[in-house]
N, C-alpha and C. Protein backbone atom coordinates (compact mmCIF):
# COMPACT_ATOMS: atom_id res chain seq x y z
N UNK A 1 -8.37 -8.22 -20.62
CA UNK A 1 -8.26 -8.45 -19.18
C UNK A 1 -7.18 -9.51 -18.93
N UNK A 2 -6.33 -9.25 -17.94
CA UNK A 2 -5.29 -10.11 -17.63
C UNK A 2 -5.96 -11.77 -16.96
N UNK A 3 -5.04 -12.88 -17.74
CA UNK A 3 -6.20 -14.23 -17.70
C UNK A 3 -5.40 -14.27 -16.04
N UNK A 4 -5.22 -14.01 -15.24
CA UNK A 4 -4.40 -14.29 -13.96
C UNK A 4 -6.24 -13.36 -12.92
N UNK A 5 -6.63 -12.53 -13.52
CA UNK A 5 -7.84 -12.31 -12.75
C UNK A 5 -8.93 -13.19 -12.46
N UNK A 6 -9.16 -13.76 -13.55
CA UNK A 6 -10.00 -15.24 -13.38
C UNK A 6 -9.27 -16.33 -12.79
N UNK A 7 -8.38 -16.74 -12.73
CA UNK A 7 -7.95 -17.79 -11.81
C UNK A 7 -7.94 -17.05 -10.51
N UNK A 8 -7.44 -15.89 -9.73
CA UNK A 8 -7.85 -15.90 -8.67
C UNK A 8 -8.72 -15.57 -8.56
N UNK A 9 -10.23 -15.07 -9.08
CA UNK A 9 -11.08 -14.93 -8.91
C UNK A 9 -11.38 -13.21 -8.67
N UNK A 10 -10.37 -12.39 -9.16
CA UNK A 10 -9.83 -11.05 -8.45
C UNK A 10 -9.69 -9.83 -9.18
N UNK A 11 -11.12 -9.58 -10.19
CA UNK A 11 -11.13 -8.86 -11.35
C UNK A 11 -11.39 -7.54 -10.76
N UNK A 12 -10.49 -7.03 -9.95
CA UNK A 12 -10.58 -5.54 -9.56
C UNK A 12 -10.37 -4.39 -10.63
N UNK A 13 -10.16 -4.35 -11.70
CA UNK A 13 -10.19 -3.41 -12.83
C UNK A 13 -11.79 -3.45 -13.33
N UNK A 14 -12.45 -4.85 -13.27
CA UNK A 14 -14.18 -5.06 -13.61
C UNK A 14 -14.41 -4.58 -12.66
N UNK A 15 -14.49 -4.76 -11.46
CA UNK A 15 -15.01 -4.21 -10.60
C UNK A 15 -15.19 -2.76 -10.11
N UNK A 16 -14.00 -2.44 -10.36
CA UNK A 16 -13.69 -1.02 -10.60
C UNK A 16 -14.70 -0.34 -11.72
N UNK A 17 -14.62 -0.29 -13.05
CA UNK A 17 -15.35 -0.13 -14.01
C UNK A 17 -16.45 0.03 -13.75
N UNK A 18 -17.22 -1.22 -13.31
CA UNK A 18 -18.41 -1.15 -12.92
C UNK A 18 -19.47 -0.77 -11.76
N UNK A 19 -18.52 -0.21 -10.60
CA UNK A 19 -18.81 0.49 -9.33
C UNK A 19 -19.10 -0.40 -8.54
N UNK A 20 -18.49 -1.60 -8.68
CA UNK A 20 -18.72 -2.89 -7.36
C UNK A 20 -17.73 -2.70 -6.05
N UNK A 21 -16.79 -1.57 -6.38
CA UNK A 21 -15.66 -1.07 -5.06
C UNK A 21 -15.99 0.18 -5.31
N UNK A 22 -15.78 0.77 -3.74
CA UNK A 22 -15.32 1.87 -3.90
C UNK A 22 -14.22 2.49 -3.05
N UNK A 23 -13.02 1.23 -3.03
CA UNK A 23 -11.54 1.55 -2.54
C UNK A 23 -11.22 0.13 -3.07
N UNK A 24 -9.99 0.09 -2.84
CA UNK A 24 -9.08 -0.95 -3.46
C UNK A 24 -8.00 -1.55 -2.45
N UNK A 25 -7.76 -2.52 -1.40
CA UNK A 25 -6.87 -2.76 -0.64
C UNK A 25 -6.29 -4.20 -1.40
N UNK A 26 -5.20 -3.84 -1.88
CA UNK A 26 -4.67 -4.71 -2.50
C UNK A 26 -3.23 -5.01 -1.35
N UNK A 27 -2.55 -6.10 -1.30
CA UNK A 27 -1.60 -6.66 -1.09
C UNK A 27 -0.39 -6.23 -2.03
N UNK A 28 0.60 -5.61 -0.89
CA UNK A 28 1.72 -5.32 -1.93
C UNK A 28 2.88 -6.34 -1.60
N UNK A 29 3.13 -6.98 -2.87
CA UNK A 29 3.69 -8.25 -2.84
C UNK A 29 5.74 -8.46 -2.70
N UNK A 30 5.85 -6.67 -2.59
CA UNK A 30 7.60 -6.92 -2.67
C UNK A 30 7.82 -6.25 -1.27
N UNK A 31 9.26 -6.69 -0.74
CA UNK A 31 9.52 -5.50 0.31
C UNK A 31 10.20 -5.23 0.04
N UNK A 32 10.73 -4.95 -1.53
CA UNK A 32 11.71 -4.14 -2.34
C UNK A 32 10.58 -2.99 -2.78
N UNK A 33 11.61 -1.77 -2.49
CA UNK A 33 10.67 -0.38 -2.49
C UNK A 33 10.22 -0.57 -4.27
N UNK A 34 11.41 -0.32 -5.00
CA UNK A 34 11.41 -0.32 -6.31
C UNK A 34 10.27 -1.17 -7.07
N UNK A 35 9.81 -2.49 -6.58
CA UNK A 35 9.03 -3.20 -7.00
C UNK A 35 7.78 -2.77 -6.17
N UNK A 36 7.36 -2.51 -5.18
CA UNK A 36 6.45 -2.51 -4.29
C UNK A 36 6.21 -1.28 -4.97
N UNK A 37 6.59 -0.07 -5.40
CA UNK A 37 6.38 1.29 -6.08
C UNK A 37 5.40 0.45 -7.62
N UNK A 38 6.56 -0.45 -8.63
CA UNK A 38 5.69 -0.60 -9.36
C UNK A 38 4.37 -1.20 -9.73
N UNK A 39 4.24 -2.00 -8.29
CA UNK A 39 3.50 -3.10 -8.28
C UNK A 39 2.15 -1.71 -8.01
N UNK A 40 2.47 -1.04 -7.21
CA UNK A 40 1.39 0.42 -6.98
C UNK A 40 0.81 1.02 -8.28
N UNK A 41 1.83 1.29 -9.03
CA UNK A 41 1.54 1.93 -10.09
C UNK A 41 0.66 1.44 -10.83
N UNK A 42 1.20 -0.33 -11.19
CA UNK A 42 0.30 -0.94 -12.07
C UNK A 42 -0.90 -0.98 -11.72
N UNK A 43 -1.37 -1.70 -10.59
CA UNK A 43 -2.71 -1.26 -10.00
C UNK A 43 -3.84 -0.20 -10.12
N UNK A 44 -2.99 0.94 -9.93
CA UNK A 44 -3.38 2.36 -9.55
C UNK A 44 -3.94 2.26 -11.23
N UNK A 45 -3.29 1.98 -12.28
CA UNK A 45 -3.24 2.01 -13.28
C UNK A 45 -5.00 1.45 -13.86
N UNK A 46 -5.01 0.38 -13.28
CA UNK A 46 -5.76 -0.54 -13.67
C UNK A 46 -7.13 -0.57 -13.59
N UNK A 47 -7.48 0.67 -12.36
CA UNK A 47 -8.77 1.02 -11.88
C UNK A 47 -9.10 1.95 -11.98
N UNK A 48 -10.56 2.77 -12.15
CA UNK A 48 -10.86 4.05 -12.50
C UNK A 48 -10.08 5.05 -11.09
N UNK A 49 -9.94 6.07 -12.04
CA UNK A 49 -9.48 7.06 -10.80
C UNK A 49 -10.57 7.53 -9.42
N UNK A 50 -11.69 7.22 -9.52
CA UNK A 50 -12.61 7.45 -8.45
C UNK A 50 -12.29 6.12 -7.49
N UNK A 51 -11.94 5.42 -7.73
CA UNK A 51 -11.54 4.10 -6.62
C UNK A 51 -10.20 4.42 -6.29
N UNK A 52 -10.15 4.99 -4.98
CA UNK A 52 -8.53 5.07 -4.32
C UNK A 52 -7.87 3.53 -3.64
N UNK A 53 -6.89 3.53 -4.05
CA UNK A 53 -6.13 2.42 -3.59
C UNK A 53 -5.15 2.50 -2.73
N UNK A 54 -5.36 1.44 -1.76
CA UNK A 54 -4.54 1.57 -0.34
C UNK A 54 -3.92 0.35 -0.17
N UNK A 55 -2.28 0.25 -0.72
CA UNK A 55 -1.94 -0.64 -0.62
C UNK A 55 -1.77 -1.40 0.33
N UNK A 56 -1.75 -2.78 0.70
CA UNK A 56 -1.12 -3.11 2.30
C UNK A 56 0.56 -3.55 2.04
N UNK A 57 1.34 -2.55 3.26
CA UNK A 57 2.73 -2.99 3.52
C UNK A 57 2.79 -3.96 4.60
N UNK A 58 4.05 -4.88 3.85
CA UNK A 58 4.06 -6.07 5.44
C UNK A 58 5.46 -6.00 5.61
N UNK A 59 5.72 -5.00 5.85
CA UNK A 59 7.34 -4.43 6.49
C UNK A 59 7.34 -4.95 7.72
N UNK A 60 6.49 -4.84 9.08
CA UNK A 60 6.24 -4.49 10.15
C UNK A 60 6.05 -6.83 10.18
N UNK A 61 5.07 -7.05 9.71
CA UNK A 61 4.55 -8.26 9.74
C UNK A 61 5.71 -9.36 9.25
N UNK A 62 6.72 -8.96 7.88
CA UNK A 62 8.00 -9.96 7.35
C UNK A 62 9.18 -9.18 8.71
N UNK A 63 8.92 -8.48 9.57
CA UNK A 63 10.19 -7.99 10.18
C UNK A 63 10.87 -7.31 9.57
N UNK A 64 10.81 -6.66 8.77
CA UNK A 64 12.34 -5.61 8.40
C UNK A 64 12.28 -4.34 9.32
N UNK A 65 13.13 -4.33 8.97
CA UNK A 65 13.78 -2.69 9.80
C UNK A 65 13.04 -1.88 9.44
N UNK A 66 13.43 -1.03 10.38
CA UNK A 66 12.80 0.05 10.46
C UNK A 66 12.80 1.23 9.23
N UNK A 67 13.83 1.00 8.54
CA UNK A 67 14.37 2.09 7.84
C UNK A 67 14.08 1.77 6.54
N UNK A 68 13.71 -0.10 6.34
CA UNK A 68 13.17 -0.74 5.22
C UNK A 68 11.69 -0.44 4.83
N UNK A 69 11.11 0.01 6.39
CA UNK A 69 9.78 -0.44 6.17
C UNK A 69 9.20 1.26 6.17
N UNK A 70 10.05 2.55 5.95
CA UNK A 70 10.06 3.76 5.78
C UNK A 70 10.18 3.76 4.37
N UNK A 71 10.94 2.89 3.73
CA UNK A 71 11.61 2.57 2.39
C UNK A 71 10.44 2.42 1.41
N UNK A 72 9.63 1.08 2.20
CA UNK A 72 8.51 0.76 1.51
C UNK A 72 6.87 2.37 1.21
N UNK A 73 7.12 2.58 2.82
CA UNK A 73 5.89 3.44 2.63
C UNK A 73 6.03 4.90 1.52
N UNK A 74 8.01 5.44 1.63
CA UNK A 74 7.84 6.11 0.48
C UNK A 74 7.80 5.33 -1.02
N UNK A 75 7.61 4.48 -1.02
CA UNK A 75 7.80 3.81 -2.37
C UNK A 75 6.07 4.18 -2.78
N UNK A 76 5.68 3.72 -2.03
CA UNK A 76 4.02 4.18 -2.31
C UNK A 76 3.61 5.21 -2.26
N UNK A 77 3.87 6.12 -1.55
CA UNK A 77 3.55 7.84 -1.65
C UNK A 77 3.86 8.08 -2.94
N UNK A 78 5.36 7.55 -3.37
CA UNK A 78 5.81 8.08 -4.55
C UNK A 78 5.04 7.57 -6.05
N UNK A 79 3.91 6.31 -5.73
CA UNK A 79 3.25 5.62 -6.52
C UNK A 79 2.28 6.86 -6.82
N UNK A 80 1.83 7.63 -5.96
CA UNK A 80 0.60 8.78 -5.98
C UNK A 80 -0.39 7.72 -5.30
N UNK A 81 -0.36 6.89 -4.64
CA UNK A 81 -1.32 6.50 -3.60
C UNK A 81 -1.89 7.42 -2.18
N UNK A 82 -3.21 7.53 -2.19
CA UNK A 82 -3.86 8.15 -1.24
C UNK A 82 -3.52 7.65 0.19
N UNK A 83 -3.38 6.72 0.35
CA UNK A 83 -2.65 5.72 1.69
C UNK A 83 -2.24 4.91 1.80
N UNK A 84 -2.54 3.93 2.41
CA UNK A 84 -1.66 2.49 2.79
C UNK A 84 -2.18 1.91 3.86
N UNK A 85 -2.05 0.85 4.03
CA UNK A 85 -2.47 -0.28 5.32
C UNK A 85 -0.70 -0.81 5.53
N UNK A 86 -0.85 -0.42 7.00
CA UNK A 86 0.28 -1.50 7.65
C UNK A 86 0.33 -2.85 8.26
N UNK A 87 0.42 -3.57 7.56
CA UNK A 87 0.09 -4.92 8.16
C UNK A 87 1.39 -5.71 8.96
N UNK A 88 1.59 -5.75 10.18
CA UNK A 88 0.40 -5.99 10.99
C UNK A 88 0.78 -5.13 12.42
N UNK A 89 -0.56 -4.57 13.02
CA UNK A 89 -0.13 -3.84 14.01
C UNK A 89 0.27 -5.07 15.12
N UNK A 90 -0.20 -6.21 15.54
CA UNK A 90 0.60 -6.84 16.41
C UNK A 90 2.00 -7.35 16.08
N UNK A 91 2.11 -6.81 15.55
CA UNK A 91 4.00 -7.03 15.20
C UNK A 91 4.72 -5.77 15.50
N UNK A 92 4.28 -4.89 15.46
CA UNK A 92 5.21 -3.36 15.84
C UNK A 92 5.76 -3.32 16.84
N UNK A 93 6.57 -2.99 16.86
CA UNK A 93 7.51 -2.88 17.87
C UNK A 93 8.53 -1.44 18.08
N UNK A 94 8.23 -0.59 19.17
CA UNK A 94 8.96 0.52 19.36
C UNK A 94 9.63 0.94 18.64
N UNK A 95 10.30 0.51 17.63
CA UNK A 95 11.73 0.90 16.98
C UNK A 95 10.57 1.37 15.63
N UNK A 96 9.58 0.41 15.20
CA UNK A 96 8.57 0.72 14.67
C UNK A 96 8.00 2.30 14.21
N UNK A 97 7.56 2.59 15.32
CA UNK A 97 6.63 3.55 16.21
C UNK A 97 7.25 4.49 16.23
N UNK A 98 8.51 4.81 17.02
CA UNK A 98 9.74 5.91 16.37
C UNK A 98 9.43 6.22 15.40
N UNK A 99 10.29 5.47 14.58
CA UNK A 99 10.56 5.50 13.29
C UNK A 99 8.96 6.46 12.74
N UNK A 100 8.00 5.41 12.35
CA UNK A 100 6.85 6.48 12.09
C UNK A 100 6.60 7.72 12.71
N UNK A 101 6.86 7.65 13.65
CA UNK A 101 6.31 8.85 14.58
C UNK A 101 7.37 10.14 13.84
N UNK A 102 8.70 9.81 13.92
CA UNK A 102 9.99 10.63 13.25
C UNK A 102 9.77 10.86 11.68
N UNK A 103 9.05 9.76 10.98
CA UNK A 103 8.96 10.25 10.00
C UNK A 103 7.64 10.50 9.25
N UNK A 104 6.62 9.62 8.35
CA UNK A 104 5.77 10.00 7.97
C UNK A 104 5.06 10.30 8.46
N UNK A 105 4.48 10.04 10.05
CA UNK A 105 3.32 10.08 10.74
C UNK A 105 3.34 10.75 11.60
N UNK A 106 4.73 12.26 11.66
CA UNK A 106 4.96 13.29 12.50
C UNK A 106 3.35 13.86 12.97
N UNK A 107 3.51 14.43 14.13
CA UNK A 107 2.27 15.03 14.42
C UNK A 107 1.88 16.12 13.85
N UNK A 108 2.90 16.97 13.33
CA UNK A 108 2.47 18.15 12.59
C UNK A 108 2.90 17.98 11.38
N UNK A 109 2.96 16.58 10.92
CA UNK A 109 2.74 16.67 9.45
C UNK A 109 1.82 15.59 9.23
N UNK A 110 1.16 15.01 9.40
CA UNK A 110 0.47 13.71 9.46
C UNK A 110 -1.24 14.61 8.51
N UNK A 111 -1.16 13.54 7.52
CA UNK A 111 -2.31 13.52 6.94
C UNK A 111 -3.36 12.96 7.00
N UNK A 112 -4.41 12.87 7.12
CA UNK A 112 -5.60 12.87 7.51
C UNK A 112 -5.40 11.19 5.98
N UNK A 113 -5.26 11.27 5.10
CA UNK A 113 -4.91 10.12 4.06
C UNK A 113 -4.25 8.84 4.43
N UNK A 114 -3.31 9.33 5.25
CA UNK A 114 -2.24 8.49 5.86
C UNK A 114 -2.66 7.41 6.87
């Protein structure tokens, strides 16, 4: 077990294991897609496959663009994550909302996961 779980107190792979979750909202710590993808993976990695993990993006909450924070959410689709948390809805802002609406969260493509 990684000694970084006991100092924060944050043994979600035990927990996992042992059926103390049954989802995983972890904090995704880059708003670089590339890292925010692996930081998914490792995770995803780390917990039984019956615990789905929903990362949280803070595209919307650090301010990036619009096109950054599209960047991020395929970075996680592409992790094989079931969804995602956007953090934070009082920060969205129209250009936001577009943007989703135009892309992942079209009305006739929008997943029930999503």
């Amino acid at each position: 077990s990684d000694p970084t779980y006991a100092l924060k107190l944050q043994d979600y792979p035990l927990w996992g294991r042992e059926g103390y979750i049954q989802a995983l909202t972890p904090i995704g710590l880059s708003a670089r897609p590339d890292l925010l993808r692996q930081q998914a993976e490792k995770i995803k990695r780390q917990v039984p496959a019956q615990v789905p993990v929903y990362i949280g993006i803070f595209g919307m909450y650090n301010r990036a663009t619009p096109v950054a924070l599209l960047q991020q959410i395929d970075a996680v689709h592409q992790a094989g994550m079931p969804g995602l948390m956007l953090f934070e809805w009082s920060r969205s802002r129209p250009e936001y909302i577009e943007a989703l609406m135009e892309g992942p969260f079209r009305p006739e493509t929008s997943q029930t996961s999503y």
